[in-house]
C-alpha atoms as a PDB file:
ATOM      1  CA  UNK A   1      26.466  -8.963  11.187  1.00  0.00           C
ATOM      2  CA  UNK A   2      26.018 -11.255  13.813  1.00  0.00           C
ATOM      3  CA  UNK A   3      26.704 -10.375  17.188  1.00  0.00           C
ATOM      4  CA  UNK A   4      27.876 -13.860  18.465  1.00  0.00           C
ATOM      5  CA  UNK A   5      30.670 -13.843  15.955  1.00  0.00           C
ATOM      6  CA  UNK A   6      34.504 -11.902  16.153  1.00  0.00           C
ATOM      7  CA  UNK A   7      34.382  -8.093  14.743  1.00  0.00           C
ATOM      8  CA  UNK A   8      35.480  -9.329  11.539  1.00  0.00           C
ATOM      9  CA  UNK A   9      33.426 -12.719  11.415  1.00  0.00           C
ATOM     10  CA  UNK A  10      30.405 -13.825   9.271  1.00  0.00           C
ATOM     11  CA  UNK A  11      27.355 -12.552   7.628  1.00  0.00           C
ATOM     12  CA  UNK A  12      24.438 -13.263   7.850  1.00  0.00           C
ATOM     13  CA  UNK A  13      22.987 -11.608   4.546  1.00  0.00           C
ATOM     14  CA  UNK A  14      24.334  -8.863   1.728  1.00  0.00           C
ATOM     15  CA  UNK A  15      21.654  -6.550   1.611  1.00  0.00           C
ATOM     16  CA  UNK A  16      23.682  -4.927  -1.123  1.00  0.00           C
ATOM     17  CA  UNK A  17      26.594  -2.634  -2.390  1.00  0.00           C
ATOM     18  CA  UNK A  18      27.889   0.511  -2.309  1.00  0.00           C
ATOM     19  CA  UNK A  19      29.766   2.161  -5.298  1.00  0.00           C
ATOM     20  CA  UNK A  20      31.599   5.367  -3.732  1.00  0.00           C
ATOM     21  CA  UNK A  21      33.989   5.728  -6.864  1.00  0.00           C
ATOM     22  CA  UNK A  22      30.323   7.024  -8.794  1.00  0.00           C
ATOM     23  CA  UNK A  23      29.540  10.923  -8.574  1.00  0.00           C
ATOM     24  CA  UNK A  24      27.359  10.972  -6.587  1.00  0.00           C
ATOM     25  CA  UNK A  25      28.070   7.832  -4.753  1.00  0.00           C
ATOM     26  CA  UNK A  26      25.595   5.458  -5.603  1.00  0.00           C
ATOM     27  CA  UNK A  27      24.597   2.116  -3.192  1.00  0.00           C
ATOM     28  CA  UNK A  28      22.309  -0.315  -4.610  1.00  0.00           C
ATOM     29  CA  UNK A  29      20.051  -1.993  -1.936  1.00  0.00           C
ATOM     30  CA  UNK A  30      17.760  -5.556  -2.545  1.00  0.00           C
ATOM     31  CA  UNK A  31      14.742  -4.246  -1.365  1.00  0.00           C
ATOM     32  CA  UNK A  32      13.003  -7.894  -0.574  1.00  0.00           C
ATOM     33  CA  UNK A  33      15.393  -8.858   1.590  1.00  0.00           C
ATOM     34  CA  UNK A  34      16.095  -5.508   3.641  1.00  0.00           C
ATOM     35  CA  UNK A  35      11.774  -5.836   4.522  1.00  0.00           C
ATOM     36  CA  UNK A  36      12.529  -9.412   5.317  1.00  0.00           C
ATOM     37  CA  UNK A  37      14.852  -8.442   7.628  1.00  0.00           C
ATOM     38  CA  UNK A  38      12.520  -5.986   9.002  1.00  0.00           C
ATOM     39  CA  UNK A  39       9.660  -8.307   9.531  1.00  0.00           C
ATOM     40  CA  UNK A  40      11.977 -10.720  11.409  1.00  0.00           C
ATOM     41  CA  UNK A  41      12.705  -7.981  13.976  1.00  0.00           C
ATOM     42  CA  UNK A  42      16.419  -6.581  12.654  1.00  0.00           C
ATOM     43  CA  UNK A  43      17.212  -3.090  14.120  1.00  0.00           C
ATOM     44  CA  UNK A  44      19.155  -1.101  11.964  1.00  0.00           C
ATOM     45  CA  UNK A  45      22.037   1.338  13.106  1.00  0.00           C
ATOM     46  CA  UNK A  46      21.631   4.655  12.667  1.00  0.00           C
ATOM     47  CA  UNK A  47      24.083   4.818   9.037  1.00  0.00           C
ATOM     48  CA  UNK A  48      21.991   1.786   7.612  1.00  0.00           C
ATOM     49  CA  UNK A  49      18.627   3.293   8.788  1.00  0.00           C
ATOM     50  CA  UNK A  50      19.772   6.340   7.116  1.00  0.00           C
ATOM     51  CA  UNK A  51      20.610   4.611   3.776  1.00  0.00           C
ATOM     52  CA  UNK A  52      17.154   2.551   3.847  1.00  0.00           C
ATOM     53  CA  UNK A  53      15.839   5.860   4.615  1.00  0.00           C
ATOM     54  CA  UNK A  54      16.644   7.354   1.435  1.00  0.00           C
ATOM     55  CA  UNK A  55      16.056   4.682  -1.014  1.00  0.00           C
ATOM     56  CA  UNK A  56      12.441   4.920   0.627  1.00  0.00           C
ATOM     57  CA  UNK A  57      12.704   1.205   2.141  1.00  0.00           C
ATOM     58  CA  UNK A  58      11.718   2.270   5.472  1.00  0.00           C
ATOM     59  CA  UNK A  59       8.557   4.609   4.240  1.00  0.00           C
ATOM     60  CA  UNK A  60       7.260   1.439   2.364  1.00  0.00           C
ATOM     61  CA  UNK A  61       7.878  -1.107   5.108  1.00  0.00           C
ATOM     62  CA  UNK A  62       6.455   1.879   7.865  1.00  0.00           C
ATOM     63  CA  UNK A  63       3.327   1.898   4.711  1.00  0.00           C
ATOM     64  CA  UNK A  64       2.612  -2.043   5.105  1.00  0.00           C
ATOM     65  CA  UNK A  65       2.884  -2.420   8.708  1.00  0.00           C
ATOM     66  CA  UNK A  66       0.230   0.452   8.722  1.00  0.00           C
ATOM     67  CA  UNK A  67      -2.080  -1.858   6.261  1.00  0.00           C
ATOM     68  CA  UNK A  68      -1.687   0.185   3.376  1.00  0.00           C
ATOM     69  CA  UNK A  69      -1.958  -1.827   0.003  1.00  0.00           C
ATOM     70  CA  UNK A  70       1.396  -2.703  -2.170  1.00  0.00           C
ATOM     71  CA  UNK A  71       0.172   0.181  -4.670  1.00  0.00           C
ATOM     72  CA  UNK A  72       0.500   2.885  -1.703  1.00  0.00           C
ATOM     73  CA  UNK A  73       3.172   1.749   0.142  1.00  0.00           C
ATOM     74  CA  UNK A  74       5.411   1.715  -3.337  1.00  0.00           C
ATOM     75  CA  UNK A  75       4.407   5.076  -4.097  1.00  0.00           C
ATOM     76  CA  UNK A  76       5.384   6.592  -0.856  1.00  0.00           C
ATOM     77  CA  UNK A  77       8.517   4.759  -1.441  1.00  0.00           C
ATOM     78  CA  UNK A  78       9.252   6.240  -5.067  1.00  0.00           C
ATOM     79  CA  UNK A  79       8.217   9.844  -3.369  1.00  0.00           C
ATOM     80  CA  UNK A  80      11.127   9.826  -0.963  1.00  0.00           C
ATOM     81  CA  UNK A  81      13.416   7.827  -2.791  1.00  0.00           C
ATOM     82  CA  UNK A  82      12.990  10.917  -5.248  1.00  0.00           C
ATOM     83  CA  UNK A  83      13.166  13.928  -2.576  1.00  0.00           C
ATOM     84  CA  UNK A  84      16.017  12.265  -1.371  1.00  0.00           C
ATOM     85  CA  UNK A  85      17.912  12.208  -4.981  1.00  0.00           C
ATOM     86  CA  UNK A  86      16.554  15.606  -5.257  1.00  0.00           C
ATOM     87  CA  UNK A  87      18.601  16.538  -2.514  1.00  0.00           C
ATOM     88  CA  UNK A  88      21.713  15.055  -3.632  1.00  0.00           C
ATOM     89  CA  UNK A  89      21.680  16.309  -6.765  1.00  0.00           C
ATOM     90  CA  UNK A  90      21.346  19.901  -5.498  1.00  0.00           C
ATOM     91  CA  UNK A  91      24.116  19.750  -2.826  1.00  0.00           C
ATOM     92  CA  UNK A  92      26.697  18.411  -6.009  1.00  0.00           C
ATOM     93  CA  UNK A  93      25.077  21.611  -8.154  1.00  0.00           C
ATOM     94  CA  UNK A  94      25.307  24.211  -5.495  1.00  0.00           C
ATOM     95  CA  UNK A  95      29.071  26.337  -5.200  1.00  0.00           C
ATOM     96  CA  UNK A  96      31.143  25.006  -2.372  1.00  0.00           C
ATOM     97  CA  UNK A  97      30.133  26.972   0.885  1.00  0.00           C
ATOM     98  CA  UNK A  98      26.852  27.535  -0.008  1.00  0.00           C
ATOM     99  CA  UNK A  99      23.470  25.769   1.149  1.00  0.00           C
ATOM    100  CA  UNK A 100      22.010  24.553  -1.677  1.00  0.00           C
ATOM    101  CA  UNK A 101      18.085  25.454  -2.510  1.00  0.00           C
ATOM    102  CA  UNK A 102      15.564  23.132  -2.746  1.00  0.00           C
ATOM    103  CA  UNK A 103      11.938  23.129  -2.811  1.00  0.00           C
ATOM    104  CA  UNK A 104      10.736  19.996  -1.565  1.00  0.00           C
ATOM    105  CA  UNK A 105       7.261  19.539   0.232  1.00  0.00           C
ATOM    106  CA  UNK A 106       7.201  18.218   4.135  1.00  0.00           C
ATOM    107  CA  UNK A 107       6.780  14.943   4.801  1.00  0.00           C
END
């Protein structure tokens, strides 16, 4: 959003949706144009940083600015885009009240 405009003004770009009707929620996020954003400077808040977090945006844009080829950079992507399902997917399994278990290696 741009900060020039009212609370409730303009745009400047959909980066994409979020479904929260789906179990689990699901958002669905156009990867080209969140690292375009990035390369022109945009500083995510902390709840979008989170979200490009875990659909392993920010791992393959940290990946390119490093120099790392396309090849690398997508597969550290695809790594925590899939610990981060993992995780999901084990807090909706595990009984209410309980911390679910997962086995997950460090990043």
């Amino acid at each position: 959003m741009d900060s020039r405009k009212r609370r409730d003004g303009a745009y400047l770009d959909q980066l994409g949706t979020y479904y929260p009707s789906h179990k689990p929620a699901t958002v669905k996020i156009s990867e080209e144009k969140a690292v375009e954003w990035l390369k022109k400077g945009a500083q995510p808040s902390e709840t979008v940083r989170s979200i490009l977090s875990k659909q392993g945006i920010l791992a393959k844009w940290d990946a390119q600015k490093k120099g790392k080829g396309e090849q690398e950079a997508q597969n550290r992507a695809d790594q925590v885009k899939a610990a981060a399902t993992a995780r999901t997917l084990a807090k909706l399994a595990a009984p209410k009240g309980k911390k679910p278990q997962t086995s997950e290696p460090a990043a």
